[in-house]
C-alpha atoms as a PDB file:
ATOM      1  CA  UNK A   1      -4.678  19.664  -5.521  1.00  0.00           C
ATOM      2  CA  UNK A   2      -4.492  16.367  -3.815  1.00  0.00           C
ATOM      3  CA  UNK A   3      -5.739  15.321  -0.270  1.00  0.00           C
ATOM      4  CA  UNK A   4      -2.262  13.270   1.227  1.00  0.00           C
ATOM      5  CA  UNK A   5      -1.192  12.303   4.002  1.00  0.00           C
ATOM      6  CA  UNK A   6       2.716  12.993   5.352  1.00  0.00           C
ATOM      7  CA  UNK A   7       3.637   9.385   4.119  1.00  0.00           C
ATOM      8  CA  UNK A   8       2.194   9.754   0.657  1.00  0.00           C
ATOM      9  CA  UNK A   9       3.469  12.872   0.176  1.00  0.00           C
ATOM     10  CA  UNK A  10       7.398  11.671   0.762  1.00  0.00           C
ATOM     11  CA  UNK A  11       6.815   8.365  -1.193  1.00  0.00           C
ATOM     12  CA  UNK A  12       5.721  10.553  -3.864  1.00  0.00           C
ATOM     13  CA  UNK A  13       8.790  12.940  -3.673  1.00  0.00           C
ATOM     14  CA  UNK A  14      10.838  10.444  -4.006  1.00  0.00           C
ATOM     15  CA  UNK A  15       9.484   8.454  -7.090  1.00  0.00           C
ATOM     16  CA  UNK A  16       9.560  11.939  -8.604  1.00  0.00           C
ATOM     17  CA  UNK A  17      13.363  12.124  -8.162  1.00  0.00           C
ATOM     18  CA  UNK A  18      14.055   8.640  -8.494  1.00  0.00           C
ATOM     19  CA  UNK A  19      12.275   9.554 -12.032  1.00  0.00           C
ATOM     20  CA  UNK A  20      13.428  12.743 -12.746  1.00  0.00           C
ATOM     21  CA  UNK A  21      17.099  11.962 -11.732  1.00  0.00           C
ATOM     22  CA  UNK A  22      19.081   8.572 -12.396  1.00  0.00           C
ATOM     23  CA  UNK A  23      21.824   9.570  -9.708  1.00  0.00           C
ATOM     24  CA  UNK A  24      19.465   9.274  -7.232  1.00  0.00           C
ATOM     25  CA  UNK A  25      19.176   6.136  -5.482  1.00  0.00           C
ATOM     26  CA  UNK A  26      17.239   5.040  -1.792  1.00  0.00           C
ATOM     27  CA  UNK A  27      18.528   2.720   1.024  1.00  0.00           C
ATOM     28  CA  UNK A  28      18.454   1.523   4.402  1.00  0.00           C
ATOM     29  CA  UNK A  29      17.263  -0.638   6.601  1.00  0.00           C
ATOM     30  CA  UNK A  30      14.041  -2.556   5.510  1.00  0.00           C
ATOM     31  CA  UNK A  31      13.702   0.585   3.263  1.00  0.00           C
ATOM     32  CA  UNK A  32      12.609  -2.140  -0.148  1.00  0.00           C
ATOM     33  CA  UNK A  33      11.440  -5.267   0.284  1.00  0.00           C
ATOM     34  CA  UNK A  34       9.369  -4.015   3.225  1.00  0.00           C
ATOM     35  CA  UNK A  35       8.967  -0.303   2.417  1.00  0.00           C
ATOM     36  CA  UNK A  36      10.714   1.407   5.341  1.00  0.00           C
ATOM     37  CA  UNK A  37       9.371   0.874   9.200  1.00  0.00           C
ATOM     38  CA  UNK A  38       6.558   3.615   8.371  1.00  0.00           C
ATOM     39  CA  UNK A  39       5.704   2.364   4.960  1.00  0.00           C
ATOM     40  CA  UNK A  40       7.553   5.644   3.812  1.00  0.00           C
ATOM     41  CA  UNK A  41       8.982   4.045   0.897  1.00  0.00           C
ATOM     42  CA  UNK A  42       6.633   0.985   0.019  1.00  0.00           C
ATOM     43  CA  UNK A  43       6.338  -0.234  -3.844  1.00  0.00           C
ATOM     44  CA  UNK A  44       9.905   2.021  -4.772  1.00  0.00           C
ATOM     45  CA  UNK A  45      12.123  -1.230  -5.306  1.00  0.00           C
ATOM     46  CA  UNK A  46       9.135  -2.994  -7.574  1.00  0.00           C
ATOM     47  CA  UNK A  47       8.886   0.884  -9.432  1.00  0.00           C
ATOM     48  CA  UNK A  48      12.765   1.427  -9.925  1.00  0.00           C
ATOM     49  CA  UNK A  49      14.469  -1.896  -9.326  1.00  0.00           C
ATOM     50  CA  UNK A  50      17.112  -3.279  -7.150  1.00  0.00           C
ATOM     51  CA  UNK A  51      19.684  -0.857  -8.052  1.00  0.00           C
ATOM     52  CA  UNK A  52      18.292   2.355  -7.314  1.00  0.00           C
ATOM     53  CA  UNK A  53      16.477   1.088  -4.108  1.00  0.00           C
ATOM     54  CA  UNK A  54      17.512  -1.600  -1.776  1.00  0.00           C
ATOM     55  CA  UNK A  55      18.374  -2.724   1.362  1.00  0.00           C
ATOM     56  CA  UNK A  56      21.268  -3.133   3.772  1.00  0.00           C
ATOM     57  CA  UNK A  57      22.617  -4.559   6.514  1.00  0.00           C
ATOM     58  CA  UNK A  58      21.864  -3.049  10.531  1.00  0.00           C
ATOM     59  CA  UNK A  59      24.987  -1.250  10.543  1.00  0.00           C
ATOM     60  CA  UNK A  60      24.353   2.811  10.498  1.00  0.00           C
ATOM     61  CA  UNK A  61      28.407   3.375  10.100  1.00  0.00           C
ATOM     62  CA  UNK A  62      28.079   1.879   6.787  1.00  0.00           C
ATOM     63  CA  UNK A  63      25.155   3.890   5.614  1.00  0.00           C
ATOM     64  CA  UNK A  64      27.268   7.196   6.614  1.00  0.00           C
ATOM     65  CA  UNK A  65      30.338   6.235   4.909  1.00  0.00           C
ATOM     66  CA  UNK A  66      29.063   4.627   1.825  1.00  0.00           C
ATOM     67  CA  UNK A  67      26.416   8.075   1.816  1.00  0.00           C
ATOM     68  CA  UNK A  68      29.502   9.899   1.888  1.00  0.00           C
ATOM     69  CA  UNK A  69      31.166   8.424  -0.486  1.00  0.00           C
ATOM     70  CA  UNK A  70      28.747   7.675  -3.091  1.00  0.00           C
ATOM     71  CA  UNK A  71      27.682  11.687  -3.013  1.00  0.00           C
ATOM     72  CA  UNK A  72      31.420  12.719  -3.943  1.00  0.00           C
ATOM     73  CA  UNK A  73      31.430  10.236  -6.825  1.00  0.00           C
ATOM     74  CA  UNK A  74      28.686  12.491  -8.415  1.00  0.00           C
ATOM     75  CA  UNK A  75      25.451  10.254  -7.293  1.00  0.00           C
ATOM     76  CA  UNK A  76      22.813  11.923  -5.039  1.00  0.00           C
ATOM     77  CA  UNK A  77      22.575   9.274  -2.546  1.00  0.00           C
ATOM     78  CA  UNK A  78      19.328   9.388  -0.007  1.00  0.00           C
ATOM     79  CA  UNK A  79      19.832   7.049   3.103  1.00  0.00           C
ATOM     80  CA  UNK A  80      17.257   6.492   5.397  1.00  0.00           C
ATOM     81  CA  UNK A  81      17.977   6.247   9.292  1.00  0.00           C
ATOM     82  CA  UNK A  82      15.223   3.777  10.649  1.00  0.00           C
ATOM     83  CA  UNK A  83      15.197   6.287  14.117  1.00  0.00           C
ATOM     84  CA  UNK A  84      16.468   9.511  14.588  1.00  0.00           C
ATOM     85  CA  UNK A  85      18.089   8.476  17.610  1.00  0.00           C
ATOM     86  CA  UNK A  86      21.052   6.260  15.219  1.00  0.00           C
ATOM     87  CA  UNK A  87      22.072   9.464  13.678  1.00  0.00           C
ATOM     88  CA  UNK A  88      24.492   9.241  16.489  1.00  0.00           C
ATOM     89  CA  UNK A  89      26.326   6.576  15.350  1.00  0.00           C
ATOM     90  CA  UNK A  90      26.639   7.852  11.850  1.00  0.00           C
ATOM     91  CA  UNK A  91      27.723  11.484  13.082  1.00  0.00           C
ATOM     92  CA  UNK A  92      31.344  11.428  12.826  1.00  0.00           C
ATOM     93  CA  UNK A  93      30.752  10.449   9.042  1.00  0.00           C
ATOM     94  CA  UNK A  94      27.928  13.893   8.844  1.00  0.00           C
ATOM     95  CA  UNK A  95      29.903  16.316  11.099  1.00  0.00           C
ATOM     96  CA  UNK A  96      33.605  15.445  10.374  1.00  0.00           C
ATOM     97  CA  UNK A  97      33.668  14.801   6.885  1.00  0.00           C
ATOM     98  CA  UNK A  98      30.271  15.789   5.151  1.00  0.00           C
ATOM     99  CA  UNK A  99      29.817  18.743   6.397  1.00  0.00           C
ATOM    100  CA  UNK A 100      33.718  19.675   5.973  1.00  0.00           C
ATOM    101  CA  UNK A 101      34.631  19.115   2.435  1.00  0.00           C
ATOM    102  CA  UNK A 102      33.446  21.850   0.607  1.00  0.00           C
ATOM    103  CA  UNK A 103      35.135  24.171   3.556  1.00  0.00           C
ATOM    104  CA  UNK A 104      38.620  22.169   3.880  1.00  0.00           C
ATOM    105  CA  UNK A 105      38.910  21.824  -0.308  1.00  0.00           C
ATOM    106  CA  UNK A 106      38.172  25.135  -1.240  1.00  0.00           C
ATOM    107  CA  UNK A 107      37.430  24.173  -4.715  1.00  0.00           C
ATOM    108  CA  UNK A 108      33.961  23.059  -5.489  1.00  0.00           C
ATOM    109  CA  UNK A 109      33.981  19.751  -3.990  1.00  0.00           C
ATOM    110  CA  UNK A 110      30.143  19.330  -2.854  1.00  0.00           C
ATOM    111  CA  UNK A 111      28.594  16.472  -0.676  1.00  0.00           C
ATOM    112  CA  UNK A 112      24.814  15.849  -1.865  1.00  0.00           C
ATOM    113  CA  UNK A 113      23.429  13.361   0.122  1.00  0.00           C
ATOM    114  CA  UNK A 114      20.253  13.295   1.858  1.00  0.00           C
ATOM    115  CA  UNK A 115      19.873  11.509   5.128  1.00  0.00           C
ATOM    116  CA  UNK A 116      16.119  10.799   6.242  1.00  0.00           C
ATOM    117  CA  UNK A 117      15.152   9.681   9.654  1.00  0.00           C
ATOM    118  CA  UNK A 118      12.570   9.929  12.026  1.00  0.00           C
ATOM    119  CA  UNK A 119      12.268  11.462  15.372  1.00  0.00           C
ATOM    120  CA  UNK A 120      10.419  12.368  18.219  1.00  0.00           C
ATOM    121  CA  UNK A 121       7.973  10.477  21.033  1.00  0.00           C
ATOM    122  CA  UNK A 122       4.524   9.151  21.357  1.00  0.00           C
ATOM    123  CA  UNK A 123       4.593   5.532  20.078  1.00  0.00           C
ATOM    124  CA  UNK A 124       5.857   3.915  23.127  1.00  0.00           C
ATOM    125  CA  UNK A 125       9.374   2.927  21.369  1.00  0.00           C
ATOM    126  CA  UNK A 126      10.993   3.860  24.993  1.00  0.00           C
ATOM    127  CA  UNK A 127      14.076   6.165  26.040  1.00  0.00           C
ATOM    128  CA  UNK A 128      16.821   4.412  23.066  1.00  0.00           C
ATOM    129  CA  UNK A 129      13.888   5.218  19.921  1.00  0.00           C
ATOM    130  CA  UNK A 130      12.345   8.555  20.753  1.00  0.00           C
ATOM    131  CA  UNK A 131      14.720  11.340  20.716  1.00  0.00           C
ATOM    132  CA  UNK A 132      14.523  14.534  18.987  1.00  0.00           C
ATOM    133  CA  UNK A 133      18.259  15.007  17.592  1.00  0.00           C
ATOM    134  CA  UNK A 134      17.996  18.718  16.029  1.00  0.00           C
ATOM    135  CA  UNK A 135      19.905  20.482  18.435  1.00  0.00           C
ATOM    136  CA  UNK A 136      22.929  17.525  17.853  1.00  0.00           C
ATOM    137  CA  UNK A 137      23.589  18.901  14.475  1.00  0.00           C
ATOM    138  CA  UNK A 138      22.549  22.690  14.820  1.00  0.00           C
ATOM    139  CA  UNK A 139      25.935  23.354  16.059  1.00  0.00           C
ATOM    140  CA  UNK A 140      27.596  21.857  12.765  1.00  0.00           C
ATOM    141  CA  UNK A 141      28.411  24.573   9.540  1.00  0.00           C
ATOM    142  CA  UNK A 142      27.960  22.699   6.735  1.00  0.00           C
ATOM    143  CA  UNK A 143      24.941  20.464   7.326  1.00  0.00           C
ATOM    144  CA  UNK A 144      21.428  21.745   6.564  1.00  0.00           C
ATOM    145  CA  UNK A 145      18.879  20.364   9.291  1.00  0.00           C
ATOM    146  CA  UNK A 146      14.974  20.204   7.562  1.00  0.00           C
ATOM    147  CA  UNK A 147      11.985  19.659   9.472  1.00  0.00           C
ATOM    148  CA  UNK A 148       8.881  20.309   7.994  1.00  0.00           C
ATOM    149  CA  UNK A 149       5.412  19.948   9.522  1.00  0.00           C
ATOM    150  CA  UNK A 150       2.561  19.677   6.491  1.00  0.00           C
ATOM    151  CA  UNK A 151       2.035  17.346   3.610  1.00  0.00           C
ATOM    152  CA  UNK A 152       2.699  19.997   1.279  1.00  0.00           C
ATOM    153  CA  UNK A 153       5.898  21.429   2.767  1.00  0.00           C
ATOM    154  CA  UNK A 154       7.001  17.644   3.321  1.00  0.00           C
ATOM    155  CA  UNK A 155       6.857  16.704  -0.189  1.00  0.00           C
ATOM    156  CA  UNK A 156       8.476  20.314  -1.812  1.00  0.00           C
ATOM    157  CA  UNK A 157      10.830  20.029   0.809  1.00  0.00           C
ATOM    158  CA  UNK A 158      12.146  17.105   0.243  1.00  0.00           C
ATOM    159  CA  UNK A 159      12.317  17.065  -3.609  1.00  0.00           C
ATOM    160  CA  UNK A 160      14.472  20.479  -3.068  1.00  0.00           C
ATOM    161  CA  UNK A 161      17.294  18.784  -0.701  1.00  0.00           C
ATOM    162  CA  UNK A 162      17.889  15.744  -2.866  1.00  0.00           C
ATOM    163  CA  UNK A 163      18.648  18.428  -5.499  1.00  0.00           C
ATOM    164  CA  UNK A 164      20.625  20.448  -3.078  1.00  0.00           C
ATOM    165  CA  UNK A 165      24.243  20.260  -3.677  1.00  0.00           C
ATOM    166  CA  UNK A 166      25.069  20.393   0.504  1.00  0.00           C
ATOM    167  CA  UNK A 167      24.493  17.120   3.009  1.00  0.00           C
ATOM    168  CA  UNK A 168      20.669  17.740   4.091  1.00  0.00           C
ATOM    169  CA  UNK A 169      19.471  15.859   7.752  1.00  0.00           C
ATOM    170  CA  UNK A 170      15.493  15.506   6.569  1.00  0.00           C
ATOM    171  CA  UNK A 171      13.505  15.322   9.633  1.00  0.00           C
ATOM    172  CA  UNK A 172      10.233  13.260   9.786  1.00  0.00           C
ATOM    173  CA  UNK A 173       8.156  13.292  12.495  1.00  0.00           C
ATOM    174  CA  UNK A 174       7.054   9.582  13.552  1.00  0.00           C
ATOM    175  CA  UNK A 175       3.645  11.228  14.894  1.00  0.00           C
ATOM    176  CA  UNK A 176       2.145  13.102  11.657  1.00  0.00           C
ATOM    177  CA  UNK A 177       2.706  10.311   8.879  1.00  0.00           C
ATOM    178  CA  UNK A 178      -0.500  10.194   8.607  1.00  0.00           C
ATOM    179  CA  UNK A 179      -1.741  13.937   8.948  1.00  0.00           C
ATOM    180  CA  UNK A 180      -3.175  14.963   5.695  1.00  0.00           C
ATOM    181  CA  UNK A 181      -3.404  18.026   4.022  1.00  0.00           C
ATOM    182  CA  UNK A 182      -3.716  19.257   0.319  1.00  0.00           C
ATOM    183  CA  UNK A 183      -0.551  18.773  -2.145  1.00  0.00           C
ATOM    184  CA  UNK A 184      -0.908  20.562  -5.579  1.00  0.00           C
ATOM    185  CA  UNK A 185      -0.731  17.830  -8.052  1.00  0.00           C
ATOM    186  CA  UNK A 186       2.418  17.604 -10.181  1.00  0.00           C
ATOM    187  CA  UNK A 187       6.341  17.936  -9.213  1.00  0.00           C
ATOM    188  CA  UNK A 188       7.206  21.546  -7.275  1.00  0.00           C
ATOM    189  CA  UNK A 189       9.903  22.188  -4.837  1.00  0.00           C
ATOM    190  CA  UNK A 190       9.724  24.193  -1.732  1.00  0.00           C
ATOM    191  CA  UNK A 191      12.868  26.259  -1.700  1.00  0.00           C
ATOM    192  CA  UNK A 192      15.329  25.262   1.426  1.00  0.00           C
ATOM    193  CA  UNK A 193      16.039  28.234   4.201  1.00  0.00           C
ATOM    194  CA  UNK A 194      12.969  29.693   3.867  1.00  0.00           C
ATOM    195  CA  UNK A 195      10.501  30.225   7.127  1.00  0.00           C
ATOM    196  CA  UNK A 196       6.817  29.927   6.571  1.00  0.00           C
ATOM    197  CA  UNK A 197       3.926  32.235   8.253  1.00  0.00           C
ATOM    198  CA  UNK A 198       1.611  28.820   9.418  1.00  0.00           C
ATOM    199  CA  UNK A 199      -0.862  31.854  10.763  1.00  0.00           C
ATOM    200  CA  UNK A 200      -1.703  35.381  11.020  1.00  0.00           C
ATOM    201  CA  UNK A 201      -1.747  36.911  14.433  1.00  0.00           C
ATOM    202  CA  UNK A 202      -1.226  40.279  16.199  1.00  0.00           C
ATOM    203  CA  UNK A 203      -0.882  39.224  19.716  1.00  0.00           C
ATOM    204  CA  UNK A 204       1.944  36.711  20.784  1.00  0.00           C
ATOM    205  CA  UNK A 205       4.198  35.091  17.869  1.00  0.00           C
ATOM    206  CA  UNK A 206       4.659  30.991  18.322  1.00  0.00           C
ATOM    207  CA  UNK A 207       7.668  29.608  16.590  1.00  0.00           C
ATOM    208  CA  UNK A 208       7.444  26.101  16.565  1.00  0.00           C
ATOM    209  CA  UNK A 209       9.279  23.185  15.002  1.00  0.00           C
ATOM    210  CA  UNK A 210       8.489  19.799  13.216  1.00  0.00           C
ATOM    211  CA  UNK A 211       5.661  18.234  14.886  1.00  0.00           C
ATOM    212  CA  UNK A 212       5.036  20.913  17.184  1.00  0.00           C
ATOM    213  CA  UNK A 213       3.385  23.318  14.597  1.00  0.00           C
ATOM    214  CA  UNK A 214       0.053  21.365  14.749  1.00  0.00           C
ATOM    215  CA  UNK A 215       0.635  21.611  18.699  1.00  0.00           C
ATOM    216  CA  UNK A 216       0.890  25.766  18.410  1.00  0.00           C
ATOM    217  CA  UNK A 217      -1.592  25.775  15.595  1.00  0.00           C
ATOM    218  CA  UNK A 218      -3.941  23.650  17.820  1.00  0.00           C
ATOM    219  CA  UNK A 219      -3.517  25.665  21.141  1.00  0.00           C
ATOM    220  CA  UNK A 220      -3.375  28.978  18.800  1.00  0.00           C
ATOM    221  CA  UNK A 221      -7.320  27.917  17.723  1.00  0.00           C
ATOM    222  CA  UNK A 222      -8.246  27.629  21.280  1.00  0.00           C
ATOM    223  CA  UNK A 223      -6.380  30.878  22.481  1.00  0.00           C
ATOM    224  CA  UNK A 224      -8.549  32.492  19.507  1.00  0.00           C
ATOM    225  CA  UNK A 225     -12.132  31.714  21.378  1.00  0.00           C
ATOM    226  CA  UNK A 226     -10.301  34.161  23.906  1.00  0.00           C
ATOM    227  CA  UNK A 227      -9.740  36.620  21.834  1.00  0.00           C
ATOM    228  CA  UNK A 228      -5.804  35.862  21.998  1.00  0.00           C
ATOM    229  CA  UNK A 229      -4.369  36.138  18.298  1.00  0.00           C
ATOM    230  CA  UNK A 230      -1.612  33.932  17.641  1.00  0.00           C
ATOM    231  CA  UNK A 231       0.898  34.286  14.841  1.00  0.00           C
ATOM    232  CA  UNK A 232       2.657  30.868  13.949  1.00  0.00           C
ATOM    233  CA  UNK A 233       5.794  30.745  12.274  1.00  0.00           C
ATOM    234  CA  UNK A 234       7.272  27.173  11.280  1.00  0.00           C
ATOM    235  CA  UNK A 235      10.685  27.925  10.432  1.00  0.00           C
ATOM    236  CA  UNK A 236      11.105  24.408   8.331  1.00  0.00           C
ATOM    237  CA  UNK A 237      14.486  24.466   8.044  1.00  0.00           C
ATOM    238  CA  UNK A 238      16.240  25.014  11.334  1.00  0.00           C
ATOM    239  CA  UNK A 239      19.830  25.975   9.578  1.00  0.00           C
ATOM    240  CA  UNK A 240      20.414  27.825   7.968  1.00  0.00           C
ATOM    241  CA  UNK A 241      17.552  29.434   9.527  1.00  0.00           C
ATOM    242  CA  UNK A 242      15.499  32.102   7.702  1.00  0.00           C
ATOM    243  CA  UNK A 243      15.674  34.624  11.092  1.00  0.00           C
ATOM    244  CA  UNK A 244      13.661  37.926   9.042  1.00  0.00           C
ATOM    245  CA  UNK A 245      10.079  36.391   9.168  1.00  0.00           C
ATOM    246  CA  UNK A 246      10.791  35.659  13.050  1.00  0.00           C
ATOM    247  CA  UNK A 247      12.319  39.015  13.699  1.00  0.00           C
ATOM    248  CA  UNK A 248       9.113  41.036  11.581  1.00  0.00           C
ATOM    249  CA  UNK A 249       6.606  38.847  13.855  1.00  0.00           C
ATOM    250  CA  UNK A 250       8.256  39.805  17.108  1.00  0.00           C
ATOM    251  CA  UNK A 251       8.221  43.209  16.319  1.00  0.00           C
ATOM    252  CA  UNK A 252       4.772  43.391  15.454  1.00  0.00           C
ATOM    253  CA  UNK A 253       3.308  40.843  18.595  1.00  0.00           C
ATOM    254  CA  UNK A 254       6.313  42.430  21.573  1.00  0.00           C
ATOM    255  CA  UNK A 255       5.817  38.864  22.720  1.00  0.00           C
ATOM    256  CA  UNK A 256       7.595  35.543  21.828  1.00  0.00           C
ATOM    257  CA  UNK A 257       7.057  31.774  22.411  1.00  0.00           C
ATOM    258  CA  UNK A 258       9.216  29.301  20.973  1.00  0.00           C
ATOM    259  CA  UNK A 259       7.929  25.626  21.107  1.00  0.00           C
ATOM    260  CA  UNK A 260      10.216  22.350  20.368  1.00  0.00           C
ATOM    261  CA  UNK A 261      10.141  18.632  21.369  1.00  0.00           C
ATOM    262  CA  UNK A 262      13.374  18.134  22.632  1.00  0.00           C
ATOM    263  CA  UNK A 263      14.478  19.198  26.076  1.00  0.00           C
ATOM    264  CA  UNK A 264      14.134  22.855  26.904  1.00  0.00           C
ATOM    265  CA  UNK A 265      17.656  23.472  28.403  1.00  0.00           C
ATOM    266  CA  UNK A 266      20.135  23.333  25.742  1.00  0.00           C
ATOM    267  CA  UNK A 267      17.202  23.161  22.329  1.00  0.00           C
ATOM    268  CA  UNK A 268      16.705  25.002  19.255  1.00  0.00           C
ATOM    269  CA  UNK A 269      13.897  27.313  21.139  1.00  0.00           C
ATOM    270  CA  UNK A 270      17.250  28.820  22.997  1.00  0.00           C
ATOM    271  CA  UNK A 271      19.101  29.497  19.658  1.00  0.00           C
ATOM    272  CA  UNK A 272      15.701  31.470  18.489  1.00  0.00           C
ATOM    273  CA  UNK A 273      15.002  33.330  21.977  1.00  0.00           C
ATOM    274  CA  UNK A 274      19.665  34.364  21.918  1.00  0.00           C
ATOM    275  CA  UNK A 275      18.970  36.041  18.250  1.00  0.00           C
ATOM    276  CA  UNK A 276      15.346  37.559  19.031  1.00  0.00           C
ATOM    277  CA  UNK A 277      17.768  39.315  21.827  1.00  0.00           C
ATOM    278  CA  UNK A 278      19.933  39.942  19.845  1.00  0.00           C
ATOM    279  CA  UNK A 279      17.773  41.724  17.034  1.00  0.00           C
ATOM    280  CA  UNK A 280      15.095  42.776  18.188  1.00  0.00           C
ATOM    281  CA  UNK A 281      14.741  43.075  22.037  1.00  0.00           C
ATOM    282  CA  UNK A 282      13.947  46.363  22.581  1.00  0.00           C
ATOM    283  CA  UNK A 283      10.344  45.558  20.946  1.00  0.00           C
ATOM    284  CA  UNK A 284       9.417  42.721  23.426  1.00  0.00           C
ATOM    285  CA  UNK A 285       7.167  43.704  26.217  1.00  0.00           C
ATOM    286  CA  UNK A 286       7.629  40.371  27.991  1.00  0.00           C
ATOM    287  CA  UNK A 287      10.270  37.688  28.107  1.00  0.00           C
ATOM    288  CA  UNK A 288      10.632  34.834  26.000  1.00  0.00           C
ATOM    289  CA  UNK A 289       8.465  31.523  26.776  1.00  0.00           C
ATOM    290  CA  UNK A 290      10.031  28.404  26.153  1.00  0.00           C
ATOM    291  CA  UNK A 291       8.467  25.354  25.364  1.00  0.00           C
ATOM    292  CA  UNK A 292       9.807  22.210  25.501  1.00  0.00           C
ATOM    293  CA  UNK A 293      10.229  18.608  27.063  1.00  0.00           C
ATOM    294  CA  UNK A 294      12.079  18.296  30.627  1.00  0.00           C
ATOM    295  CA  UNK A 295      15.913  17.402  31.100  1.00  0.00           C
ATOM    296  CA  UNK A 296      15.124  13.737  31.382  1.00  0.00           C
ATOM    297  CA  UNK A 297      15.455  10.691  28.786  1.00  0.00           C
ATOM    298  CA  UNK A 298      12.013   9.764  27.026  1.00  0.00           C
ATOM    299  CA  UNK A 299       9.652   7.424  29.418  1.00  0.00           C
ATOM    300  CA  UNK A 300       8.633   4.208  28.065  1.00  0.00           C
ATOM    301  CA  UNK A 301       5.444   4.518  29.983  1.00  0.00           C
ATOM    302  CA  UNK A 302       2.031   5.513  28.276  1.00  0.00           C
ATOM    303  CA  UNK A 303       1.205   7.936  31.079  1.00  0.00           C
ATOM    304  CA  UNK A 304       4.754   9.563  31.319  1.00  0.00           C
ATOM    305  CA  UNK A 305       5.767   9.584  27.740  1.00  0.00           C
ATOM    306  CA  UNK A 306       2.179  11.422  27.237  1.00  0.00           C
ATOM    307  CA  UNK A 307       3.677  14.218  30.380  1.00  0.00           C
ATOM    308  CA  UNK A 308       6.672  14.482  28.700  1.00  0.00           C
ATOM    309  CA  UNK A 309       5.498  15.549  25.388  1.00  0.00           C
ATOM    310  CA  UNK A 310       4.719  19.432  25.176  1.00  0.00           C
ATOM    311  CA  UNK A 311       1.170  19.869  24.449  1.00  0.00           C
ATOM    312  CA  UNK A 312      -1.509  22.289  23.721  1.00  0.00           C
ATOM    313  CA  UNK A 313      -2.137  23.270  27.170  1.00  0.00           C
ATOM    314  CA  UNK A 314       1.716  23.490  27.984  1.00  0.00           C
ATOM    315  CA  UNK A 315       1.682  26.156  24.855  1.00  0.00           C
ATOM    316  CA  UNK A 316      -1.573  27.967  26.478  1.00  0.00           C
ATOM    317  CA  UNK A 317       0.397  28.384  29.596  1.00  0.00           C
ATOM    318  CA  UNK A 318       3.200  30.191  27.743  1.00  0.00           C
ATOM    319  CA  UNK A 319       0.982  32.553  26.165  1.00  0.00           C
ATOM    320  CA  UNK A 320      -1.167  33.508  28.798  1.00  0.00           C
ATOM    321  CA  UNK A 321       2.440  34.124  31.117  1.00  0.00           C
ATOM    322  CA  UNK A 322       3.853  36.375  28.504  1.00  0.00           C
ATOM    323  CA  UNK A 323       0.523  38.074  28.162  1.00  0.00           C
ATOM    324  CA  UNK A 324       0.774  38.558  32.166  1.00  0.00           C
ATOM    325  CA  UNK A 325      -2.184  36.491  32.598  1.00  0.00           C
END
């Protein structure tokens, strides 16, 4: 095992690939000669060359379509987004023709491309840089949306959707590049579609997203001093999502909290509170908490970007009101 951080742990995934696989090849936006906004991909170009990692002009329409069409001529094409917030500009390329092909061919045809970006609030960047896009592309059959929250998961992740024969959206949170955590030495894959149980707990289950699994893990310590007992569960990929693990924690806790960055009204936590309805209702003994930011654009301000993020204390809240406290 190795103590990395988020960054080190994606750099390394993708030398690995880059090694492993010669139809895989990195670009974007300042991705090379300066190693990618986060330092994400710094010393790749000098490692593999120009060829397999370069980069490109400002124009995300051109890193759709040429992602597009490189993954159909049999590379495995990973394109990095510099902010999440682009990805609409290169969504009718993702949801219109990525996403479609395997469905409107019927024979085969396969779109492998991985698209990287960041997301999310907390550096200032203002209401144009900050956005969490998830629930954009949850509504799209044919796109898998990845958003993982540890070094470990980061790195296995990532490695499994550039082998992954279906477009992958691979979600980095601009916040935890540099939280660090233990990576087992060596290449391994963490399989795609496959929710993870972040921490035992018998009282209230916290499903949480992205960056907001060290937010529930955080507030789930505190709660613990209480004698509260939170379960976690970071579903990592958000679709397809892995609904069992939720639906097993639920009935075991009767009580559910579901915690995402993005606005409340119209997020992923609604998508996981309709199918905990749906599947498993008649074991709650509360109603669902949601967690999430308000129905407003991301502040540029210190002070109101740091009230718009949910936080430990906003996840405390939500506990203690489906506990009836």
């Amino acid at each position: 095992m190795s103590e990395l951080t988020v960054r080190e742990s994606i750099n390394q995934a993708l030398a690995e690939e880059l090694e492993r696989d010669e139809r895989v090849f990195l670009y974007g936006e300042d991705v090379a000669d300066y190693g990618g906004l986060y330092q994400v991909t710094a010393g790749l170009q000098e490692r593999f060359g120009e060829e397999r990692v370069f980069d490109t002009p400002l124009s995300e329409t051109t890193l759709g379509g040429t992602a597009v069409g490189a993954a159909l001529t049999g590379t495995r094409p990973v394109v990095e987004i510099m902010f999440g917030d682009f990805l609409a500009i290169v969504a009718d390329h993702l949801t219109n023709y990525a996403a479609k092909m395997h469905f409107n061919y019927g024979d085969g045809t396969s779109v492998p491309l991985v698209v990287r970006t960041n997301y999310g609030a907390g550096d200032q960047f203002g209401l144009h840089h900050s956005q969490s896009p998830i629930a954009w592309f949850q509504n799209v059959p044919g796109i898998k949306l990845v958003a993982p929250s540890t070094p470990h998961d980061y790195k296995g992740l990532l490695k499994a959707a550039i082998r992954d024969d279906d477009p992958v959206i691979f979600l980095e949170n601009k916040l935890r590049y540099e939280t660090e955590g233990e990576v087992p030495n060596g290449g391994y894959t963490v399989p795609l579609c496959r929710s993870d149980r972040k921490r035992e707990g018998e009282d209230v289950t916290v499903v949480a997203i992205g960056g907001m699994v060290d937010v529930a893990l955080a507030a789930a310590d505190r709660l613990a001093t209480e004698g509260i007992d939170v379960e976690v569960i970071d579903p990592r990929t958000v679709v397809p999502l892995d609904k069992e693990p939720i639906f097993d924690s639920v009935r075991k806790t009767h009580r559910l909290v579901v915690v995402h960055e993005a606005a409340t009204f119209g997020g992923f936590g609604g998508e996981i509170a309709a199918e905990v309805a749906e599947e498993a209702l008649f074991h709650l003994d509360a109603p669902i908490e949601r967690v999430g930011a308000p129905f407003t654009p991301v502040p540029f301000a210190e002070n109101l970007e740091e009230a718009y993020l949910p936080d430990e204390d906003d996840v405390i809240a939500a506990v203690r009101n489906t506990l009836g406290e």
